[in-house]
Protein backbone atom coordinates (compact mmCIF):
# COMPACT_ATOMS: atom_id res chain seq x y z
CA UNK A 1 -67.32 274.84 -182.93
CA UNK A 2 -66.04 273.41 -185.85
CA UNK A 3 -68.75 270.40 -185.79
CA UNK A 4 -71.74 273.25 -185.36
CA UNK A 5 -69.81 274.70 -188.32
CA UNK A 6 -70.16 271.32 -189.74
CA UNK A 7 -73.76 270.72 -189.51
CA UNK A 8 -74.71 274.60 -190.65
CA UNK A 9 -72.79 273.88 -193.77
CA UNK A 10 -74.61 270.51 -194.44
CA UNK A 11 -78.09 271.83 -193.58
CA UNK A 12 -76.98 274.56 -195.99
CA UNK A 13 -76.16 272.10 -198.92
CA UNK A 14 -79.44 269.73 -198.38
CA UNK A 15 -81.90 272.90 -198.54
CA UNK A 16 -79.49 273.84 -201.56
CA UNK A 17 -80.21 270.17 -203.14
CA UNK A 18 -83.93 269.88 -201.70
CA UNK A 19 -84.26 273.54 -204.10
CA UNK A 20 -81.96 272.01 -206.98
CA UNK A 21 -84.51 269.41 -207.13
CA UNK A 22 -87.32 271.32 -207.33
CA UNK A 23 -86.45 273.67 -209.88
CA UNK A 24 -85.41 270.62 -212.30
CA UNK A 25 -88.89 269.01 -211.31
CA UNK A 26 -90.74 271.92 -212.31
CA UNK A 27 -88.94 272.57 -215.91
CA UNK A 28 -88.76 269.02 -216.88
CA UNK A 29 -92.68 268.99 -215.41
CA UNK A 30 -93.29 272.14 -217.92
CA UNK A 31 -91.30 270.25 -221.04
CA UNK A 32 -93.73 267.33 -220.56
CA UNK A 33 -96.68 269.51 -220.59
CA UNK A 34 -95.67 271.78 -223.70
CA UNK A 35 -94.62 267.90 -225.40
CA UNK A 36 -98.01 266.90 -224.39
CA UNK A 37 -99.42 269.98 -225.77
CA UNK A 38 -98.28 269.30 -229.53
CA UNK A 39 -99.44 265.10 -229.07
CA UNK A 40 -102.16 265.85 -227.88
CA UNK A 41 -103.54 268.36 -230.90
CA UNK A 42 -101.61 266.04 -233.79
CA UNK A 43 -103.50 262.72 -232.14
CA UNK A 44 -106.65 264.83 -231.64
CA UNK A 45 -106.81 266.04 -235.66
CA UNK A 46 -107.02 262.54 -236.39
CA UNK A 47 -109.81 261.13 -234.18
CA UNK A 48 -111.60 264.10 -233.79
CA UNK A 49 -113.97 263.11 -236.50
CA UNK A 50 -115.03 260.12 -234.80
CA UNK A 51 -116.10 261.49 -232.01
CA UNK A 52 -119.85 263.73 -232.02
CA UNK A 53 -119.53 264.92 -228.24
CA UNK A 54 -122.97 264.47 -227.65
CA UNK A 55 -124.99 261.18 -225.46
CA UNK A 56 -127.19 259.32 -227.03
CA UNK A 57 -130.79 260.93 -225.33
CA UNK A 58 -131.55 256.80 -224.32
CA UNK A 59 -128.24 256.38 -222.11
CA UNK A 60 -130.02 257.73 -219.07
CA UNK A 61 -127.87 256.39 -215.95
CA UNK A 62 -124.23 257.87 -215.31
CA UNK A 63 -121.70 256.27 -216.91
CA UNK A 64 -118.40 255.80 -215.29
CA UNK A 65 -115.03 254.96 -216.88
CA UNK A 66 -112.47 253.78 -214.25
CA UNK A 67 -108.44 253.85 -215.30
CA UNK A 68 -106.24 251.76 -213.52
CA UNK A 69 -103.05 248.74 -213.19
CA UNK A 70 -104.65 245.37 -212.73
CA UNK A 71 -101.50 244.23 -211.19
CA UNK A 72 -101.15 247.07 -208.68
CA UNK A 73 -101.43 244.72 -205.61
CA UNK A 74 -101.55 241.16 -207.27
CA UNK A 75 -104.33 240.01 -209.66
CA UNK A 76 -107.13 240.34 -207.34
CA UNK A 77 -106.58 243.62 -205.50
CA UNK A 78 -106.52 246.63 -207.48
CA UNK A 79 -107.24 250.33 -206.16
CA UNK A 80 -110.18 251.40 -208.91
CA UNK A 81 -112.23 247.96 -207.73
CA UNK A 82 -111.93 247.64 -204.32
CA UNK A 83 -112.59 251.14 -203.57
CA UNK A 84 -114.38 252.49 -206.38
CA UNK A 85 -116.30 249.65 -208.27
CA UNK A 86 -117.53 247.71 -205.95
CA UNK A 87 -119.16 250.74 -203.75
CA UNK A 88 -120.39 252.31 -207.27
CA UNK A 89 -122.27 248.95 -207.95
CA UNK A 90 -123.75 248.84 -204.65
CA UNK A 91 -125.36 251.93 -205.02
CA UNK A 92 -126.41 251.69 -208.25
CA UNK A 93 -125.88 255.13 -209.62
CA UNK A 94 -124.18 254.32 -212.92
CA UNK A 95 -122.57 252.37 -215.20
CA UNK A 96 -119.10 251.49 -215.55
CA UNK A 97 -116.68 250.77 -218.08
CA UNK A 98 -112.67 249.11 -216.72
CA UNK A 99 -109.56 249.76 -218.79
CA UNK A 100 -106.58 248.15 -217.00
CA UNK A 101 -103.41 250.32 -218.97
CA UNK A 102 -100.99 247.27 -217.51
CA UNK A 103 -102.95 244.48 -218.37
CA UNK A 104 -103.21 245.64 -222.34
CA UNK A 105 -99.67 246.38 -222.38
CA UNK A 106 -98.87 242.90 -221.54
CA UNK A 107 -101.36 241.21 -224.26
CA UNK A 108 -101.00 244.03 -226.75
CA UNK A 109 -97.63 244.87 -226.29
CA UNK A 110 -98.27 248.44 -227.14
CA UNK A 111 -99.79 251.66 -225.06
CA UNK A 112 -103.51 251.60 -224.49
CA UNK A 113 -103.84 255.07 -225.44
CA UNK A 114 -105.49 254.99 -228.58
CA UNK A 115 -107.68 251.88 -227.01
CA UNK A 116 -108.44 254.23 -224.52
CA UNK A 117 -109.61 257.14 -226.58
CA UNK A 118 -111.64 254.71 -228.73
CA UNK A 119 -112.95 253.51 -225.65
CA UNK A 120 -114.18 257.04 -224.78
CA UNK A 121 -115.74 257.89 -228.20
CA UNK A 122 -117.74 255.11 -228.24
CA UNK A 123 -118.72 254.89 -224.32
CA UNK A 124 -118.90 258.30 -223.99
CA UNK A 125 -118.30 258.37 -219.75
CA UNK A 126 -119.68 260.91 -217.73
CA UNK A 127 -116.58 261.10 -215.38
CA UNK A 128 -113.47 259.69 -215.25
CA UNK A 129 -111.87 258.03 -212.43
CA UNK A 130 -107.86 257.56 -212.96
CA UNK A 131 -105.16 255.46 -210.90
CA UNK A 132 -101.59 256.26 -211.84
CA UNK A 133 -99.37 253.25 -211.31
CA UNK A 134 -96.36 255.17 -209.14
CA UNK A 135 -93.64 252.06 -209.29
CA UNK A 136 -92.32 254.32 -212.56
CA UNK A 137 -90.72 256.99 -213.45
CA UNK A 138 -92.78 260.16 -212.15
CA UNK A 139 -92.28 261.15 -215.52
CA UNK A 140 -95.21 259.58 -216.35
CA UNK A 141 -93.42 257.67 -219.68
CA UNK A 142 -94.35 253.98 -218.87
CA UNK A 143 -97.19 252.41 -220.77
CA UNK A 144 -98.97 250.87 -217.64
CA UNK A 145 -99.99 255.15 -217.03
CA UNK A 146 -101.92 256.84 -220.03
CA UNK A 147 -99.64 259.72 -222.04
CA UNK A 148 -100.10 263.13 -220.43
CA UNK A 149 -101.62 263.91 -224.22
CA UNK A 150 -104.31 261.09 -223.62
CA UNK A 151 -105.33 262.99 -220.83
CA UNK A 152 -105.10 266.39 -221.99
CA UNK A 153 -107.64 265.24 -224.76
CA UNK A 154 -109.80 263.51 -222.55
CA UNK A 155 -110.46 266.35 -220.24
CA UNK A 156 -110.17 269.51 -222.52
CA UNK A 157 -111.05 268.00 -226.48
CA UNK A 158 -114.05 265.33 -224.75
CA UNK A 159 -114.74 267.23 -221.85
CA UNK A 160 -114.65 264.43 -219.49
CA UNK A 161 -113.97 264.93 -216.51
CA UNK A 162 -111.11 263.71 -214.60
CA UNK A 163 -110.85 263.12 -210.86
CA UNK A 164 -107.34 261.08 -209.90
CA UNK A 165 -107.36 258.38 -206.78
CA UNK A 166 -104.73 258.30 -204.22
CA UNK A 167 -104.69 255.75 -201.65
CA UNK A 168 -101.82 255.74 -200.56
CA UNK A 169 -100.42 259.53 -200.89
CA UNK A 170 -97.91 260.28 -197.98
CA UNK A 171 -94.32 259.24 -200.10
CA UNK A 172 -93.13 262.36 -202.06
CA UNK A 173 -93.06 260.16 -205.36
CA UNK A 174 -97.06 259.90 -205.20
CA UNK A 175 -97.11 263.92 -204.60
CA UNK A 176 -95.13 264.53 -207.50
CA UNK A 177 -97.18 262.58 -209.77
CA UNK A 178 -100.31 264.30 -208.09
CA UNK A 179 -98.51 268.19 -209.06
CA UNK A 180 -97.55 266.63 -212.65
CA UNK A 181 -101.45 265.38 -213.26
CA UNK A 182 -102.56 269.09 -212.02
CA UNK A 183 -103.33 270.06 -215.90
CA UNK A 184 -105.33 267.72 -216.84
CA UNK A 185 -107.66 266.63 -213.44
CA UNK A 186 -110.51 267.90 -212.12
CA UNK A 187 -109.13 267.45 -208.78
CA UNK A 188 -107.43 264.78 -206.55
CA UNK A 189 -108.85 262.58 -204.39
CA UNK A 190 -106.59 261.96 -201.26
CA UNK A 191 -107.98 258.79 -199.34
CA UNK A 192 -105.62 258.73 -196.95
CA UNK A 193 -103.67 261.73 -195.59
CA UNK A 194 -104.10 265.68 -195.67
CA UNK A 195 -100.05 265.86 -196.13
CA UNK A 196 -100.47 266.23 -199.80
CA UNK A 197 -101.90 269.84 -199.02
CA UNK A 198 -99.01 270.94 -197.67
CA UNK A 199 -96.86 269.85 -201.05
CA UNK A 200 -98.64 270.87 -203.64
CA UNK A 201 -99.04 274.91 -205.47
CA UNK A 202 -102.78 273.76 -205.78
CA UNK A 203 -104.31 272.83 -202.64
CA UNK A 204 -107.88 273.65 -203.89
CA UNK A 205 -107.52 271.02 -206.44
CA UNK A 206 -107.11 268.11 -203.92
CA UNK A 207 -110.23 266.46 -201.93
CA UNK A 208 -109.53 264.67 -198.60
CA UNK A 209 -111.83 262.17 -198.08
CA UNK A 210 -112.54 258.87 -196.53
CA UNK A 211 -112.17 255.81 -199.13
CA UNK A 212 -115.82 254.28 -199.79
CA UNK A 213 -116.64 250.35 -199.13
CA UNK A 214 -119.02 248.21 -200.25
CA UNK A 215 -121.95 247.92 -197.99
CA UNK A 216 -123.05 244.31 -198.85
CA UNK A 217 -119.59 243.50 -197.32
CA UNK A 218 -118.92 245.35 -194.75
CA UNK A 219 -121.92 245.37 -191.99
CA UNK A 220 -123.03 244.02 -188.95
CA UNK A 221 -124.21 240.95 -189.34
CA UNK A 222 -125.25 240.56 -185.81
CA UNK A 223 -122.98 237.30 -185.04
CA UNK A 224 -122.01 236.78 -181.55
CA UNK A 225 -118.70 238.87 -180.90
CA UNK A 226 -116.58 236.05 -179.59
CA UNK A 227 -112.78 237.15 -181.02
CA UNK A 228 -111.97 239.64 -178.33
CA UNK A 229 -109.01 241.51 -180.31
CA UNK A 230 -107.15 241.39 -183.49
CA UNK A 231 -104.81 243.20 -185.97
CA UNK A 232 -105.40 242.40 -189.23
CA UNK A 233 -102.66 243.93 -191.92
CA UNK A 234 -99.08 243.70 -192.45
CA UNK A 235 -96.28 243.76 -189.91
CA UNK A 236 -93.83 246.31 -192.25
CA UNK A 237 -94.87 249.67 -191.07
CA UNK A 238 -93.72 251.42 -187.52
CA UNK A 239 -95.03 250.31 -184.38
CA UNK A 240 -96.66 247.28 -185.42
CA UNK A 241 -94.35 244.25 -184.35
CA UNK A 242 -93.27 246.43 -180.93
CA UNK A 243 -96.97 247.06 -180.11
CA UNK A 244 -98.27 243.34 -181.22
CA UNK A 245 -95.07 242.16 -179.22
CA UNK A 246 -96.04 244.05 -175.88
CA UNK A 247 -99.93 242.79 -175.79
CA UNK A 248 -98.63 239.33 -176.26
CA UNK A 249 -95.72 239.61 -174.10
CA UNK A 250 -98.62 241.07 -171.19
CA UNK A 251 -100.89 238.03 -171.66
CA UNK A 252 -103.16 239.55 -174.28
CA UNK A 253 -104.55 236.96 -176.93
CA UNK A 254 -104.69 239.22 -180.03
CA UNK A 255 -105.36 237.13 -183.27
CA UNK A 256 -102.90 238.67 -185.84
CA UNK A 257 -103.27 237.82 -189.91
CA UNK A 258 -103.72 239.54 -193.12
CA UNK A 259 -101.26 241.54 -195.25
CA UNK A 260 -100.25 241.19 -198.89
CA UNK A 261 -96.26 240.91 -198.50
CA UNK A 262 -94.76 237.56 -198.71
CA UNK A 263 -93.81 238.06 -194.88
CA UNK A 264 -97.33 238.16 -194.06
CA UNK A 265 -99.91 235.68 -192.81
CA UNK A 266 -102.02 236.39 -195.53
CA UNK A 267 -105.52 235.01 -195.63
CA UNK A 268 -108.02 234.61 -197.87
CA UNK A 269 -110.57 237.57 -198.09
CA UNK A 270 -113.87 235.53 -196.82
CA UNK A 271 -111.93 234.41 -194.38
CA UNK A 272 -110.87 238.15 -193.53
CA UNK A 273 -114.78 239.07 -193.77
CA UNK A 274 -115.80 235.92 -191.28
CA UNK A 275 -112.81 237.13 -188.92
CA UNK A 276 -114.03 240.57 -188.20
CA UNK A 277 -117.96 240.05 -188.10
CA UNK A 278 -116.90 238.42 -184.98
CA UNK A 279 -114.32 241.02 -183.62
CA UNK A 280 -115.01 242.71 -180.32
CA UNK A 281 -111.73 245.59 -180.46
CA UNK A 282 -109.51 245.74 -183.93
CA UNK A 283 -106.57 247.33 -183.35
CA UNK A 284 -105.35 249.70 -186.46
CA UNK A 285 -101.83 251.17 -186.52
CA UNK A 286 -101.72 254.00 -188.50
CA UNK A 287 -98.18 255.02 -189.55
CA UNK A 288 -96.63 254.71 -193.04
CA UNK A 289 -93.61 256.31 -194.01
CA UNK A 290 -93.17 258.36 -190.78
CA UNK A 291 -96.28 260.02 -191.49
CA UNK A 292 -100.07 259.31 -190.45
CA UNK A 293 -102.95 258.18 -192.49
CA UNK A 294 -106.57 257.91 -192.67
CA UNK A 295 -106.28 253.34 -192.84
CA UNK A 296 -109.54 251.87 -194.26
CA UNK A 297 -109.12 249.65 -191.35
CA UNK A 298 -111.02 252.14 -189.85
CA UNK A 299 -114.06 252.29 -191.71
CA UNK A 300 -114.43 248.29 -192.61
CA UNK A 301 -113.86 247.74 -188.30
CA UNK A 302 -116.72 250.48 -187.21
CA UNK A 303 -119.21 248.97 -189.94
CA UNK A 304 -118.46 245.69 -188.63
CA UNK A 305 -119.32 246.47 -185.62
CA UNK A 306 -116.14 246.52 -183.65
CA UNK A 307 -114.33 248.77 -181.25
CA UNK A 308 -111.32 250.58 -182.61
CA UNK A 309 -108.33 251.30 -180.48
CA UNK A 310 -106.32 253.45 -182.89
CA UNK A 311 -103.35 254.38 -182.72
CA UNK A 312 -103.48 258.36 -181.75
CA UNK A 313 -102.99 260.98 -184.70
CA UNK A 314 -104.77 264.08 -186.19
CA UNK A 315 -105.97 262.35 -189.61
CA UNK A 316 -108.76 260.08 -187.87
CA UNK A 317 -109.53 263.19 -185.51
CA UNK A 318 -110.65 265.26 -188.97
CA UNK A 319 -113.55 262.07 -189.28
CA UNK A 320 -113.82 260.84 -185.67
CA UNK A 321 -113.68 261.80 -182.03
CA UNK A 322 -111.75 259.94 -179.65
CA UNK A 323 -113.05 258.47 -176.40
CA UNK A 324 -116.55 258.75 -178.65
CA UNK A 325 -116.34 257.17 -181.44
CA UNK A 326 -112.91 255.23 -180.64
CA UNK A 327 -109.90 254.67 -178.42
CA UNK A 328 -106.83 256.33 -178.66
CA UNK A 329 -103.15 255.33 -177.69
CA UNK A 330 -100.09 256.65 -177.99
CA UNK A 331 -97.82 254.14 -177.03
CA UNK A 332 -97.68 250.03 -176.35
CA UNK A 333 -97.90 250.44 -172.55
CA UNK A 334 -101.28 252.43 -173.42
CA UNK A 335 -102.08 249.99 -175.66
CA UNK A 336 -101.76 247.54 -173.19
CA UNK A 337 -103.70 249.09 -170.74
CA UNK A 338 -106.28 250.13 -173.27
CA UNK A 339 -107.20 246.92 -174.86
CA UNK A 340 -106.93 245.06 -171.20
CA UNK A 341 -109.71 247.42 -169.48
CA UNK A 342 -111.90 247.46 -172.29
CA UNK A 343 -111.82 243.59 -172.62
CA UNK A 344 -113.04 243.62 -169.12
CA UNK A 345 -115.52 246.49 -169.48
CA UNK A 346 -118.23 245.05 -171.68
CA UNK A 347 -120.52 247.55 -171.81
CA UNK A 348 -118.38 250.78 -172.52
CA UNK A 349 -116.82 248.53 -175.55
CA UNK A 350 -119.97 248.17 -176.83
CA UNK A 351 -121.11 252.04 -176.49
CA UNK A 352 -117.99 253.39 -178.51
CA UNK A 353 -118.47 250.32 -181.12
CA UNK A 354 -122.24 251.44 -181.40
CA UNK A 355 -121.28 255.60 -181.34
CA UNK A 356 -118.87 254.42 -184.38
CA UNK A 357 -120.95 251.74 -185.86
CA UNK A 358 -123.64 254.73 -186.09
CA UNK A 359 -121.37 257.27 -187.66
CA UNK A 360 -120.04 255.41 -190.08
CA UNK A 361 -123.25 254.29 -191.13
CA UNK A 362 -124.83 258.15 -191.12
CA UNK A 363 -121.79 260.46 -192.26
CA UNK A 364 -119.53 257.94 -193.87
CA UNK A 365 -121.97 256.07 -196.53
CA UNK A 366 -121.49 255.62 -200.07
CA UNK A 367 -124.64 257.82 -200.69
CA UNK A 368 -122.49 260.80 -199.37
CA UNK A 369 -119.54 260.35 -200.52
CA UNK A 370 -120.15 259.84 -204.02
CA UNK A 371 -122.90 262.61 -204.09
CA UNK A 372 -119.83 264.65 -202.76
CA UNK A 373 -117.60 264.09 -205.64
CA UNK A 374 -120.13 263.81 -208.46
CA UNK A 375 -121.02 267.16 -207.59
CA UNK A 376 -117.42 268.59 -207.10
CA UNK A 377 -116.99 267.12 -210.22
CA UNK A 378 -119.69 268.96 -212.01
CA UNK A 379 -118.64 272.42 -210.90
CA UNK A 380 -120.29 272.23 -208.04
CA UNK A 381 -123.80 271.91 -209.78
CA UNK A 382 -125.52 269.28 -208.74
CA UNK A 383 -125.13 265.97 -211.16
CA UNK A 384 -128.75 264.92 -210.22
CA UNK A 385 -129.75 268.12 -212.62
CA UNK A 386 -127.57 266.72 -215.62
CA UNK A 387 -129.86 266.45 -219.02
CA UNK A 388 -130.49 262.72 -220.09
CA UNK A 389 -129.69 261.31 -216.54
CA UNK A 390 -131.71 259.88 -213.75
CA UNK A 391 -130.10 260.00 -210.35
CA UNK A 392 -131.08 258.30 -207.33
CA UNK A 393 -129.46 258.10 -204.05
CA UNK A 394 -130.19 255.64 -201.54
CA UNK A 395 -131.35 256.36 -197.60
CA UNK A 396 -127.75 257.21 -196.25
CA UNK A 397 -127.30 253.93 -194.77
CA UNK A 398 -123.72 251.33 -194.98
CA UNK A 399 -125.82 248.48 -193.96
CA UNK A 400 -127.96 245.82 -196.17
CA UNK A 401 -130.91 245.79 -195.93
């Protein structure tokens, strides 16, 4: 008796805490924006005759402004360019300008707000695409993030648009930052997981979506399948090392690599490329932080051409349906069994590879998705109507021609 009195009392105290925390979020939330509030009109009076609010009637494509850390996952990997730039320049809709807030903190050794407003004035974006660097404080103090007053003139003195990216959204610190940014965003993009909905006062303001890729590297190139299976990604999250383990310990040849941790066996990313164009069944684990995500995995492996055998949860189900499109399991001795029959059953590989291959390519294209956002982003008008701008979307299709 006295232990269930025990564990009442500390359930008690934790939902007591879990509330604490919450209320202290929210005021110190509501001091930021009322501080943010008075920056952002003093910094405003003094630029505000710089900037004429019009486009110049010969700037006739979109243009794009793209806010991020260059440093975010080492030099070469940053959010903003592999899953923004790179599929914007495939598809040739706009222009783009890149401020990297880290990067100008480290040569300037001061904030890049001001930079960034300049920036603005003279570039004059269309939309604005923001990455919020979540190592810091949720605060949002640290000059490798733009000042909440940055933002609030961006998107209510310049009228720009701003739609925030979220790749990775299922730790609490990344849905804080996401209520914090509520203000001053358009809405958020979540690439990954529909459990920001369920943490956030504004779930109309969020976007669940699938994270574009580039189509001129990502296709199938029509090489001769000869890797039969393979993981690709790091071995930190749960379930990976138990399920790699059991294929291995059952006689299973699965090719493991990739990952950016200095665990990992991290190869280069042609390398990567070569290694699935030739990938019969990529396996994709899709756990992080106890919770399930959407893993780009999934996208790159169907437009390559392979068969996924994913590990079962209700994020992929929202894009994808299993047994159709891809192979569910829900444990290692199903993923045992799993990747052994479909090794030895050729041709129903190759029909769920093709059902995905094909959906990916139809539903799933850059054409869509960014024809999705633009036009969430322009009140639900459609951007293609926008004075001064020619828009042209492709045929709906991931592959090169």
């Amino acid at each position: 008796m006295r232990l269930i009195n025990k564990i009442t009392t500390n359930k008690k105290l934790m939902n007591q805490l879990r509330n604490l925390r919450s209320r202290l979020r929210r005021c110190t939330s509501l001091m930021y924006q009322i501080f943010a509030w008075f920056e952002a009109e003093y910094v405003w009076q003094k630029i505000r005759l710089q900037y004429d609010g019009g486009k110049s009637g010969s700037q006739k494509k979109m243009h794009v402004l793209s806010i991020g850390q260059n440093w975010s996952f080492g030099p070469d990997s940053t959010v903003v360019e592999d899953v923004l730039l790179r599929p914007l320049e495939a598809s040739g809709l706009a222009t783009h300008d890149l401020f990297h807030f880290d990067e100008y903190y480290h040569i300037h050794k001061q904030s890049g707000d001001i930079s960034l407003l300049e920036l603005c004035i003279e570039s004059k974006p269309d939309i604005m695409f923001l990455t919020w660097d979540n190592r810091v404080s949720w605060r949002g103090l640290s000059p490798d993030n733009p000042r909440l007053s940055t933002l609030k003139i961006i998107a209510e003195k310049m009228r720009i648009p701003i739609v925030a990216l979220w790749a990775d959204s299922v730790w609490h610190i990344y849905t804080d930052n996401a209520e914090m940014l509520l203000p001053y965003v358009k809405f958020h993009i979540l690439f990954d997981s529909s459990i920001g909905l369920t943490r956030t006062s504004r779930p109309d303001k969020f976007l669940v979506i699938w994270a574009p890729i580039d189509p001129r590297i990502y296709y199938n190139s029509g090489v001769r399948k000869d890797i039969p299976i393979v993981f690709l990604g790091s071995m930190d999250k749960p379930g990976r090392k138990e399920g790699i383990e059991a294929l291995k310990s059952n006689g299973i040849n699965i090719y493991h690599g990739g990952g950016i941790y200095p665990n990992d066996n991290t190869i280069p990313f042609d390398e990567y490329v070569q290694i699935c164009m030739r990938v019969k069944i990529m396996i994709n684990f899709s756990r992080s932080a106890h919770e399930f995500q959407l893993k780009g995995r999934i996208f790159e492996g169907m437009s390559y051409g392979a068969m996924l055998l994913e590990e079962d949860n209700p994020e992929i189900r929202r894009f994808f349906e299993p047994m159709v499109d891809y192979v569910p399991f829900t444990n290692e001795a199903d993923l045992v069994e799993k990747a052994k029959y479909y090794l030895e059953h050729e041709a129903e590989r190759a029909k769920i590879a093709s059902n995905g291959h094909r959906k990916v390519k139809e539903k799933y294209n850059i054409s869509i998705w960014f024809k999705t956002v633009f036009d969430r982003a322009f009140e639900g008008n459609s951007w293609e109507d926008i004075p001064n701008h020619e828009r042209k979307i492709g045929g709906g299709s991931n592959d090169i021609p």
